[in-house]
Every structure is written in C-alpha cells, then in structure tokens.
C-alpha atoms as a PDB file:
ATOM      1  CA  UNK A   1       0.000   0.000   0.000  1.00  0.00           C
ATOM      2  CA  UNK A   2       2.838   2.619   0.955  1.00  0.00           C
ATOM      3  CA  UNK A   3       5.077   1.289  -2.300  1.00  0.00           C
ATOM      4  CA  UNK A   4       2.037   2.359  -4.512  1.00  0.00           C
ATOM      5  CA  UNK A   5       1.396   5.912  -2.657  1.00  0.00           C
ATOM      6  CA  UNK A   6       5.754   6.457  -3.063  1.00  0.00           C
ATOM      7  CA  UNK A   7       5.707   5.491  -6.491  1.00  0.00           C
ATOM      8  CA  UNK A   8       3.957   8.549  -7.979  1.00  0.00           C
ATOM      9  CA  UNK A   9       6.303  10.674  -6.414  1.00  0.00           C
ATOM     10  CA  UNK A  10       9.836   8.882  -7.255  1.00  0.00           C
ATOM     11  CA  UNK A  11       8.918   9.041 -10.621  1.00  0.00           C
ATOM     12  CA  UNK A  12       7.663  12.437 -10.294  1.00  0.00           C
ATOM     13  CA  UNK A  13      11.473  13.360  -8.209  1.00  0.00           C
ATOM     14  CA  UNK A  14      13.483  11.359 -10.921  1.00  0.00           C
ATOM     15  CA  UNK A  15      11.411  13.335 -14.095  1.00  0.00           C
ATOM     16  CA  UNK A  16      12.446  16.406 -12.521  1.00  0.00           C
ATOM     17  CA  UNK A  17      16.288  15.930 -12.011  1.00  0.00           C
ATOM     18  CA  UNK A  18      16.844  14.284 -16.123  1.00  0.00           C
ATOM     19  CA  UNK A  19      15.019  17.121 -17.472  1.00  0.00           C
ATOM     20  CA  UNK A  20      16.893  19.505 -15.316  1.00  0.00           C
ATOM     21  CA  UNK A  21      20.132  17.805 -16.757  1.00  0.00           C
ATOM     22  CA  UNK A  22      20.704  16.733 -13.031  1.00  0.00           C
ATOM     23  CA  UNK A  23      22.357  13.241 -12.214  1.00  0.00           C
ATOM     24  CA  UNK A  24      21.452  11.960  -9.113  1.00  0.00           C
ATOM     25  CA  UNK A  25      24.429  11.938  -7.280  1.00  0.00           C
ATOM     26  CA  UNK A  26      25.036  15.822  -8.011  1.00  0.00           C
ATOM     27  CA  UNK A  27      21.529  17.421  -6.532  1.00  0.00           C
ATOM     28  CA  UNK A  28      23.448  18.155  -3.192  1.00  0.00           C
ATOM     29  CA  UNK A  29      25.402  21.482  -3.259  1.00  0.00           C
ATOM     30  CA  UNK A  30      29.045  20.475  -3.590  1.00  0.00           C
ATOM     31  CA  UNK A  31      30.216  23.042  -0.941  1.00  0.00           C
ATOM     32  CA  UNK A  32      27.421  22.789   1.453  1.00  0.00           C
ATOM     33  CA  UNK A  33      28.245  23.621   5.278  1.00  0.00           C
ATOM     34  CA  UNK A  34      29.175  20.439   7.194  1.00  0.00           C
ATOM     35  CA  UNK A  35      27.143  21.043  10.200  1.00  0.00           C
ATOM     36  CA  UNK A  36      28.616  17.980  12.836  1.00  0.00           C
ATOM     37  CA  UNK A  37      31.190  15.251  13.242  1.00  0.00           C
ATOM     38  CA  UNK A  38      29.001  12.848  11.103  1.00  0.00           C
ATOM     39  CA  UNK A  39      29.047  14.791   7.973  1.00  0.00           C
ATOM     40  CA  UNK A  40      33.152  14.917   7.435  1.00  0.00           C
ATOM     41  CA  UNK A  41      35.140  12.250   6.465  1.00  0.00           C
ATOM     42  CA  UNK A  42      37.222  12.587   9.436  1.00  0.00           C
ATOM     43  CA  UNK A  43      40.157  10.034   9.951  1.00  0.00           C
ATOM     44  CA  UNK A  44      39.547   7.175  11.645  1.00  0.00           C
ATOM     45  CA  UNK A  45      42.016   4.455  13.312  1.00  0.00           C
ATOM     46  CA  UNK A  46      43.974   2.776  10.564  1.00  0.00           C
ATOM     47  CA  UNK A  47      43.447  -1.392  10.755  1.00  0.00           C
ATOM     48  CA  UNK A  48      46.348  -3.021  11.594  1.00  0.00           C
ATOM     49  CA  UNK A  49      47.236   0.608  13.482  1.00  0.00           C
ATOM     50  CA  UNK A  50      50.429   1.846  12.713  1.00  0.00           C
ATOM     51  CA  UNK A  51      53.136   1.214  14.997  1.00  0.00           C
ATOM     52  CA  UNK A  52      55.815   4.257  14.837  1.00  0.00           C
ATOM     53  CA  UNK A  53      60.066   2.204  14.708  1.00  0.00           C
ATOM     54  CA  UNK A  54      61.801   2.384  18.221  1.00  0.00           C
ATOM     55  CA  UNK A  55      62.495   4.363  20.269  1.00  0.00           C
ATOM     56  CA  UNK A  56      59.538   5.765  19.985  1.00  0.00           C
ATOM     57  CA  UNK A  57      55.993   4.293  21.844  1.00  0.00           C
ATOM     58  CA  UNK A  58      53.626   1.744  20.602  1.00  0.00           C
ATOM     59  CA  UNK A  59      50.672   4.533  22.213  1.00  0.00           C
ATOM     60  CA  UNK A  60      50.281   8.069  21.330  1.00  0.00           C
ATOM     61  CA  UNK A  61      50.554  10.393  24.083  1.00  0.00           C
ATOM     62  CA  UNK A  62      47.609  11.560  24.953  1.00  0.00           C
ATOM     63  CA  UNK A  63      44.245   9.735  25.677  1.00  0.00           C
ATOM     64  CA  UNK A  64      42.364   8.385  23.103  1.00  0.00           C
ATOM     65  CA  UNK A  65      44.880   9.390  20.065  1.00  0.00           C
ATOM     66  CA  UNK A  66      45.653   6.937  17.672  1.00  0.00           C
ATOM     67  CA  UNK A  67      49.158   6.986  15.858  1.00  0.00           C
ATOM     68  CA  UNK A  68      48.408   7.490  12.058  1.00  0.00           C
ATOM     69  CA  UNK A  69      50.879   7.963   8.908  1.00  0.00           C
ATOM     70  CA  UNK A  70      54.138   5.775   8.382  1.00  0.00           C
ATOM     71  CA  UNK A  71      57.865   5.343   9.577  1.00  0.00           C
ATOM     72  CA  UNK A  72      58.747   8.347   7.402  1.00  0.00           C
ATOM     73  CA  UNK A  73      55.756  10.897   9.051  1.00  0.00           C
ATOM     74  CA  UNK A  74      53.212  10.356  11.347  1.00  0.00           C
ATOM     75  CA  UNK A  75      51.626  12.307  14.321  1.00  0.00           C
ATOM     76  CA  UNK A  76      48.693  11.498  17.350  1.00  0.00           C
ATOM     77  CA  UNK A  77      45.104  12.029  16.082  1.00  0.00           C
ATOM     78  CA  UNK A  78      42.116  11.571  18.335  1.00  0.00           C
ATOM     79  CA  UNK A  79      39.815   8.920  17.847  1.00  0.00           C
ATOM     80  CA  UNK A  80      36.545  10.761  18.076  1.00  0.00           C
ATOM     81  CA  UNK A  81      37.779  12.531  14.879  1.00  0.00           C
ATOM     82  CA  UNK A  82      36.878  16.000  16.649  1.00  0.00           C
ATOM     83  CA  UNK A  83      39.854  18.369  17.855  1.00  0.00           C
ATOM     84  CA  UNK A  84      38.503  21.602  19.473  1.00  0.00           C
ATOM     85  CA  UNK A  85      41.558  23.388  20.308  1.00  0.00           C
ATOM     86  CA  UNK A  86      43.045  23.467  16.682  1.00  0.00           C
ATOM     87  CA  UNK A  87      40.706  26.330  16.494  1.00  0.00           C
ATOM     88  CA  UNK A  88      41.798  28.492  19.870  1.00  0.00           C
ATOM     89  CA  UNK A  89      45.342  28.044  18.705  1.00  0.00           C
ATOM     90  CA  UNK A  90      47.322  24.348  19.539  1.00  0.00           C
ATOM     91  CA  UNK A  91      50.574  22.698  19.376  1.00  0.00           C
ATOM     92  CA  UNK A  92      50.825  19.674  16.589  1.00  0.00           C
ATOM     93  CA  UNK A  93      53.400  17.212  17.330  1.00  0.00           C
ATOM     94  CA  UNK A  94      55.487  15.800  14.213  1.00  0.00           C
ATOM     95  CA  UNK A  95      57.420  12.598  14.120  1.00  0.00           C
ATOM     96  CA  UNK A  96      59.625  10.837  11.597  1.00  0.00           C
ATOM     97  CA  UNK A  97      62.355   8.251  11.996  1.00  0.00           C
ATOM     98  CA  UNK A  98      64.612  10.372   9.792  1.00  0.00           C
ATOM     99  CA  UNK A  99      63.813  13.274  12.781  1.00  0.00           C
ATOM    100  CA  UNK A 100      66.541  14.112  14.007  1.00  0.00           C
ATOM    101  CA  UNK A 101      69.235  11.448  13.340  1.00  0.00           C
ATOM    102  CA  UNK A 102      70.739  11.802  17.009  1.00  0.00           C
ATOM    103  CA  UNK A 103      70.162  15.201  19.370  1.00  0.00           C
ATOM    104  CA  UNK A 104      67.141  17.647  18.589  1.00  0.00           C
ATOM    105  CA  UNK A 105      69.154  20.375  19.041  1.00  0.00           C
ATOM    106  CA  UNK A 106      71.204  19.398  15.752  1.00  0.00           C
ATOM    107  CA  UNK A 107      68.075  20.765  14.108  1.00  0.00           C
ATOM    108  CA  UNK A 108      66.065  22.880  15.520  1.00  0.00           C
ATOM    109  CA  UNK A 109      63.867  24.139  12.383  1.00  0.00           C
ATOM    110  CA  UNK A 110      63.280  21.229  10.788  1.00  0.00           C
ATOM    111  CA  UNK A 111      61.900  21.468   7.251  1.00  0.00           C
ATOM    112  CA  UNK A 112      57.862  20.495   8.136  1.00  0.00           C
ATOM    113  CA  UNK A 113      55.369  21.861   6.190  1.00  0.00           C
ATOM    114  CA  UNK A 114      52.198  22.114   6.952  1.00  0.00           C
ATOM    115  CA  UNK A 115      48.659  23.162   4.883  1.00  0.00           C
ATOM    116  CA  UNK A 116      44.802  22.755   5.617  1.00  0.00           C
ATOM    117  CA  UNK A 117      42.109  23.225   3.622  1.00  0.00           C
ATOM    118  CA  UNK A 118      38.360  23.637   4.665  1.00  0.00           C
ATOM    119  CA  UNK A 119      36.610  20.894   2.646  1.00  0.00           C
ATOM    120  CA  UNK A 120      33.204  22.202   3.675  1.00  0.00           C
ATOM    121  CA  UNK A 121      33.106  25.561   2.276  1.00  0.00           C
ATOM    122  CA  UNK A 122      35.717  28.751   1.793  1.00  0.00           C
ATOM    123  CA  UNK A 123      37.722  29.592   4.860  1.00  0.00           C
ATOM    124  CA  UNK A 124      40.531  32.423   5.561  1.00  0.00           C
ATOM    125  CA  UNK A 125      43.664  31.527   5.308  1.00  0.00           C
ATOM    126  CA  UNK A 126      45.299  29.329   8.517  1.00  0.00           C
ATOM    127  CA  UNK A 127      48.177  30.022  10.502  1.00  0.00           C
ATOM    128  CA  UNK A 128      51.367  27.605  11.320  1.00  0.00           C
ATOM    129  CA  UNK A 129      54.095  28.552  13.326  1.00  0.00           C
ATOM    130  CA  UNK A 130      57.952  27.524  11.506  1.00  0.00           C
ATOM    131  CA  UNK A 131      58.878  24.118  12.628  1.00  0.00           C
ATOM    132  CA  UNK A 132      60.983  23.787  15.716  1.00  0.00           C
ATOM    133  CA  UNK A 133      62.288  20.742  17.573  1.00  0.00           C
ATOM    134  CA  UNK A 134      60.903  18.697  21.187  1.00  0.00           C
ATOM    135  CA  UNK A 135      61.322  16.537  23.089  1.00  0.00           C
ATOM    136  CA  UNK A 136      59.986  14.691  26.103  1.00  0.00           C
ATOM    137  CA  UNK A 137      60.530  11.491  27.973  1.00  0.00           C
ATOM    138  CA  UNK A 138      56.908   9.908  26.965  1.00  0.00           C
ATOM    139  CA  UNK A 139      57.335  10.109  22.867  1.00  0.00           C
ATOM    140  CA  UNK A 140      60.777  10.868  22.699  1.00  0.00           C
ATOM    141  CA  UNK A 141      62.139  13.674  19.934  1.00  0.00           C
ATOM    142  CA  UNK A 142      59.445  15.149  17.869  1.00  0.00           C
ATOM    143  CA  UNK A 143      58.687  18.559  15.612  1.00  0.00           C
ATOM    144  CA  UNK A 144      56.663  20.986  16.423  1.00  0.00           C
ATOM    145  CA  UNK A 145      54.044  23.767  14.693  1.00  0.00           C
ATOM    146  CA  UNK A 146      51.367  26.200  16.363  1.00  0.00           C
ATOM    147  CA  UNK A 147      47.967  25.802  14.282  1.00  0.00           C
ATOM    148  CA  UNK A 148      45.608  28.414  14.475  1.00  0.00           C
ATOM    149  CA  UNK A 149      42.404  27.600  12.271  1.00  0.00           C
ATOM    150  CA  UNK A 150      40.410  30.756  11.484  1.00  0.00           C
ATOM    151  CA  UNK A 151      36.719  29.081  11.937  1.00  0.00           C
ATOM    152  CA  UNK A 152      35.514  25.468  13.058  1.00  0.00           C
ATOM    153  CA  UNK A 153      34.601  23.026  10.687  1.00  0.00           C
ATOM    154  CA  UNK A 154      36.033  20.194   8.471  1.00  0.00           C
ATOM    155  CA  UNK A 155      39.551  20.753   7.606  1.00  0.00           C
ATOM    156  CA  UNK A 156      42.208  18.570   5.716  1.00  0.00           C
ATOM    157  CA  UNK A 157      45.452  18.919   6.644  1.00  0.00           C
ATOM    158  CA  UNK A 158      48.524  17.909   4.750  1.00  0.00           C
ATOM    159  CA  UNK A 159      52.485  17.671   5.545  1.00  0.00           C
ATOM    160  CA  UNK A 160      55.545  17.206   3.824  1.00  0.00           C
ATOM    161  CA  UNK A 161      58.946  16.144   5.498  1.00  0.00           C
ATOM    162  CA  UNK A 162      61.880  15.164   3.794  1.00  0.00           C
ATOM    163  CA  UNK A 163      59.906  13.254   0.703  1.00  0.00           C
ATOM    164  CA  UNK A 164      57.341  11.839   2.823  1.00  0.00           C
ATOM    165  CA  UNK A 165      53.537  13.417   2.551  1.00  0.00           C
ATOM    166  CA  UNK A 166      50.528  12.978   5.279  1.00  0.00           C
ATOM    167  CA  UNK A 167      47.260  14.081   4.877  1.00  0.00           C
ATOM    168  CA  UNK A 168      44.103  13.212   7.397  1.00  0.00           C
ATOM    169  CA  UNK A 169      41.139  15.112   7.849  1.00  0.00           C
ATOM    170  CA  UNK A 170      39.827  16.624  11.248  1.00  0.00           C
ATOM    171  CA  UNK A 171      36.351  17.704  12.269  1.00  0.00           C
ATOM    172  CA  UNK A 172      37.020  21.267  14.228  1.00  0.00           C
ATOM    173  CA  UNK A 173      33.762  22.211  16.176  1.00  0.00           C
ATOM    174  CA  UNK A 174      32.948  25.502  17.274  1.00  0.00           C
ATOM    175  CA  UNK A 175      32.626  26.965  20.775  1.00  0.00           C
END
C-alpha cells in the first residue's frame, strides 16, 4: 500500500532531475556547510594501526589518540575525529624516523610543512608557526608547529617532510 502511494512521487522526483540535466548523485550542493562530526570524512584508526620504529611508543601520548601515517611521518590524532583546540590556537606534534638522526638540538627548524584546507566551504587563510624541535621522555624527539584555524569546521590537513607526505582530515567544532 505505501510502495504504490511512493511510487507517484519517485517518478515524479526522478522526471524532474533528467530534465533539469541533473544526475542523481550531483543534486546536493558540492560546498554545502558540514554542520557535525558525522558529515566529514574525518580520519579514523587505521586497521592493523600503525606502529611508529623504536624508540619511539607503541601509544600516542595523549588519551584516546591513535598513531596514524608511516615510519617516514606520522603524528597522534584523536579517535573521536573532533579536535577543538586546533581552532583556539594548539601545538601539533610531528614525528619521523629520519627526525633528528641523534640530538634535537642538531636541528632545531626542521623542514615540516604544513597546509589545511576547509573541505566544507571557503575559509581564511590558517596560521602555522615555523617548525621547531621537542622533546619529552613519553614520545621521545618530535617537531613541532602552532595551528591556528580561522573558523571550526572540516579541515584537511597535509604535511611534507623530507619526501614523505601525510594528509588526514579533522572535524574542528565551534565553541
């Protein structure tokens, strides 16, 4: 009974979109707002999870991060796929085994770049601090940028270190 009421109307939907010269899959706006978590493609927990070469730790230092890229560049995401504080302004940790070969202090502006894009619609441009070097005893030596994103919402970011690339995609919710 319901399948013969809908039936009028799906052809009536799908008559509209051919003779608008509309494809089914392209009625959405392409740049339309994400409005929550669900609606970007935010990184999730690669299976088998990347385990970063010693001396460095199996785990991620904070709670619930997951390690993600490979031996060559990798840094701690967070497993909900949200980050809140890369909008107020937060330090992004950087690690690769060719970083640095012994001491930190043998490089202290390591060449780390770092972009992001907002996937969901135009944004200003974003801020990153140069590169500099860390270190502490829970995840050993590591590079470091400031991120300041100039509104919340989905962002990919991508890096570059010495021939290796990363790119991930965060969900950055508002206040």
């Amino acid at each position: 009974m319901h399948q013969k009421s809908l039936t009028p109307l799906f052809i009536l939907l799908a008559f509209a979109a051919s003779s608008a010269g509309c494809r089914p899959d392209s009625l959405a706006p392409i740049n339309e707002a994400v409005q929550t978590l669900q609606d970007c493609p935010a990184t999730q927990p690669p299976n088998p999870p990347f385990v970063p070469p010693s001396p460095w730790p199996l785990q991620p230092p904070g709670e619930g991060e997951f390690w993600y890229g490979e031996n060559g560049l990798w840094t701690a995401l967070p497993k909900s796929g949200s980050w809140r504080q890369l909008a107020l302004g937060e330090k992004f940790w950087w690690w690769s085994e060719g970083y640095p070969a012994a001491d930190v202090s043998q490089d202290p502006t390591p060449d780390l770049s770092v972009t992001a894009e907002r996937l969901d619609g135009p944004a200003a441009s974003f801020h990153v601090s140069e590169a500099t070097n860390g270190y502490h005893s829970s995840f050993n030596q590591a590079m470091l940028v400031g991120v300041e994103l100039p509104e919340p919402g989905c962002w990919q970011f991508t890096a570059q270190f010495e021939g290796s690339q990363l790119a991930f995609v965060i969900w950055v919710p508002g206040e």
